[in-house]
C-alpha atoms as a PDB file:
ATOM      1  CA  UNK A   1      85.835  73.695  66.001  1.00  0.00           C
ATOM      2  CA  UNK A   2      85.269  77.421  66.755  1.00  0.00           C
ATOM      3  CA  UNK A   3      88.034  79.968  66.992  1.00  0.00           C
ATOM      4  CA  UNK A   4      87.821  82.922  69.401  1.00  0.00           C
ATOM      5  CA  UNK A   5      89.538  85.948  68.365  1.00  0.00           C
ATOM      6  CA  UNK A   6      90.633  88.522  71.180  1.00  0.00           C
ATOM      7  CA  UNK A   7      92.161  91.684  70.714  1.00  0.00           C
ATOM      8  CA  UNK A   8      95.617  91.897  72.716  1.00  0.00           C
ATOM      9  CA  UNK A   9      94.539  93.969  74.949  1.00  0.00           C
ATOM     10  CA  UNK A  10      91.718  92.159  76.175  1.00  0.00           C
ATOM     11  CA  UNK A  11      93.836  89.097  75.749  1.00  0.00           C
ATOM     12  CA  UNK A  12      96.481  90.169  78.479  1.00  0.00           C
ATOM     13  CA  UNK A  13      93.561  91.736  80.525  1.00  0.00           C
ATOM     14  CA  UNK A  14      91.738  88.252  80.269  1.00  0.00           C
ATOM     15  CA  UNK A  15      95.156  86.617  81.456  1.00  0.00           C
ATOM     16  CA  UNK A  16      95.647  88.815  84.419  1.00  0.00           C
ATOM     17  CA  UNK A  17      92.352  87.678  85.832  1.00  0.00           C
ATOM     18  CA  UNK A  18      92.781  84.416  85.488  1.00  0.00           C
ATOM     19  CA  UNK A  19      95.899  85.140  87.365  1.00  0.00           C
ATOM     20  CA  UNK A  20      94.651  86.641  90.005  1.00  0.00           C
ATOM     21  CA  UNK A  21      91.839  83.519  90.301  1.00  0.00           C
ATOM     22  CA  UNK A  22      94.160  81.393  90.866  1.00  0.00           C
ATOM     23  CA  UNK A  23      96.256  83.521  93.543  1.00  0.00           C
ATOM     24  CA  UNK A  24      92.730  83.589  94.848  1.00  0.00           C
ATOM     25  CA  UNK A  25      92.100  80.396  94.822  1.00  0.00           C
ATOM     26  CA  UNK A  26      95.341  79.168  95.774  1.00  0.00           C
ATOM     27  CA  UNK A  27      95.521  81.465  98.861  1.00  0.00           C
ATOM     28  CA  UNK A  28      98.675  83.334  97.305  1.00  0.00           C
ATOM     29  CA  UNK A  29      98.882  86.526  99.308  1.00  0.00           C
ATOM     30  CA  UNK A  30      99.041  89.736  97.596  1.00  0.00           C
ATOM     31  CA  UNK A  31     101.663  92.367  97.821  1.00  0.00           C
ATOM     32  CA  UNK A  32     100.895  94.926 100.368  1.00  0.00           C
ATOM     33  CA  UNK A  33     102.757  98.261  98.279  1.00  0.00           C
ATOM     34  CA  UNK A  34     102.212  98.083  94.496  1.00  0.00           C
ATOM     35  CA  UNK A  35     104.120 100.078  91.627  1.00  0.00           C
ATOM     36  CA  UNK A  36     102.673 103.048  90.045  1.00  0.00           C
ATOM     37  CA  UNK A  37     101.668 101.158  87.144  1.00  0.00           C
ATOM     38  CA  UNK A  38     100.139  98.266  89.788  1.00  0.00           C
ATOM     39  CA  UNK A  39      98.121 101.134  91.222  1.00  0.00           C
ATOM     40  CA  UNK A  40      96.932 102.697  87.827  1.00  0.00           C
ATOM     41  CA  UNK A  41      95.798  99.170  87.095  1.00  0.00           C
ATOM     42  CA  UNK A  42      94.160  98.420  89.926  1.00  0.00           C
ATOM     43  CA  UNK A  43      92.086 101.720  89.916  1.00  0.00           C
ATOM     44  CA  UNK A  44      91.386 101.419  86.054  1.00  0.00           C
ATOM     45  CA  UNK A  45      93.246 105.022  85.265  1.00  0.00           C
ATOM     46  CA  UNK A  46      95.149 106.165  82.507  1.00  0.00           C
ATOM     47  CA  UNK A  47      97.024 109.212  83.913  1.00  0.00           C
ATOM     48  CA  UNK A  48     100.069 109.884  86.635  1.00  0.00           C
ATOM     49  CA  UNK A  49      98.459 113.070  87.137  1.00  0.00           C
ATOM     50  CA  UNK A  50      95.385 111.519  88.722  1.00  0.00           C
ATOM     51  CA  UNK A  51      97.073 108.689  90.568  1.00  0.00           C
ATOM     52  CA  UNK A  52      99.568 111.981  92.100  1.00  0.00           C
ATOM     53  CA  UNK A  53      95.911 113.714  93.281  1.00  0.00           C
ATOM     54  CA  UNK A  54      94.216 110.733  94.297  1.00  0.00           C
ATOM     55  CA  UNK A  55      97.456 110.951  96.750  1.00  0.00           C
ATOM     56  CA  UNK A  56      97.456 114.755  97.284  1.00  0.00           C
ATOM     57  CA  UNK A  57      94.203 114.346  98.607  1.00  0.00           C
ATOM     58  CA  UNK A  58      94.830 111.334 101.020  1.00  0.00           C
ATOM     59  CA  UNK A  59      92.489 109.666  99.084  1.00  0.00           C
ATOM     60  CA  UNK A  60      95.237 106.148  99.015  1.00  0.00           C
ATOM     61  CA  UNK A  61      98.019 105.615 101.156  1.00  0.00           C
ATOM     62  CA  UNK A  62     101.181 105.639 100.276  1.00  0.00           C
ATOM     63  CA  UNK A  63     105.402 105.250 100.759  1.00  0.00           C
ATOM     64  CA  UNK A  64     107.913 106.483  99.446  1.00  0.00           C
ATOM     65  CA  UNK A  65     110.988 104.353 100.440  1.00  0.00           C
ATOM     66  CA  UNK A  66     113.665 105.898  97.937  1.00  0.00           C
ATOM     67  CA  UNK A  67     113.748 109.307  96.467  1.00  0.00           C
ATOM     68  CA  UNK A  68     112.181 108.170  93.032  1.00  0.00           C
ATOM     69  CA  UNK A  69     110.274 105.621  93.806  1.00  0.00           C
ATOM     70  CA  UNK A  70     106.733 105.593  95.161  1.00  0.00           C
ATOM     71  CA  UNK A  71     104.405 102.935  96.535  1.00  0.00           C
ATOM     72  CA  UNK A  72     100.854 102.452  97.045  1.00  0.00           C
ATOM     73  CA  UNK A  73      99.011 100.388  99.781  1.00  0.00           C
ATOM     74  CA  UNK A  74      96.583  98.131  97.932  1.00  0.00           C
ATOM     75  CA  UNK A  75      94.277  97.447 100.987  1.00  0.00           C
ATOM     76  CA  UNK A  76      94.066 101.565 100.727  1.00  0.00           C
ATOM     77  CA  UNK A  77      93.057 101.643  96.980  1.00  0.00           C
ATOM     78  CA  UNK A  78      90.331  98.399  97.668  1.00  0.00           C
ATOM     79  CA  UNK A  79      88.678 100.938 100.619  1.00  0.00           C
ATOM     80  CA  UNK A  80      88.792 103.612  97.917  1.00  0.00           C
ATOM     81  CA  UNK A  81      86.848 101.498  95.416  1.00  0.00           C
ATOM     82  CA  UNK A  82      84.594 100.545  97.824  1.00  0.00           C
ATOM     83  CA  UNK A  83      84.072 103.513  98.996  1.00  0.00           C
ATOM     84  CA  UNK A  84      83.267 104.719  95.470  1.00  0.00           C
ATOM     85  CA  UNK A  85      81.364 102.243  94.352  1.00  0.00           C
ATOM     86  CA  UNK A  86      77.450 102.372  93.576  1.00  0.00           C
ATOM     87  CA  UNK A  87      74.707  99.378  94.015  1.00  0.00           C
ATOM     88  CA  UNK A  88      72.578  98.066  91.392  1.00  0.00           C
ATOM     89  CA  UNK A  89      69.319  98.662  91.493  1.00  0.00           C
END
């Protein structure tokens, strides 16, 4: 028997995509506005600061539906990935 040893980080990251597989797979939709922490997930940053440029700059949509609270359109941050992102050679 082997044992695999995981760090807990990379334990609850490993989780979360297995999650999302099986939303995937399962046809679960997806929330349309995600949290602050949602949206620093989802773009793999560590900072408010950036996440408050990246929406300075128009760069992702957002909402603001309360006075403290701030949402952020996911379809908006997959464009900006996308948009980002470079092919292999």
């Amino acid at each position: 028997m082997q044992v695999i040893c995981l760090e807990e980080k990379a334990f609850y990251e490993l989780v979360e995509q297995v999650v999302e597989r099986l939303k995937e797979k399962n046809n679960v939709t997806r929330d349309k506005w995600v949290s602050n922490e949602e949206a620093m997930r989802l773009l793999n940053i560590k900072s408010k600061t950036t996440l408050q440029k990246l929406r300075d700059e128009g760069k992702i949509r957002f909402t603001k539906p309360e006075k403290k609270i701030i949402l952020y359109d996911r379809d908006s941050i997959d464009v900006y990935l996308e948009k980002y992102s470079k092919n292999t050679f």
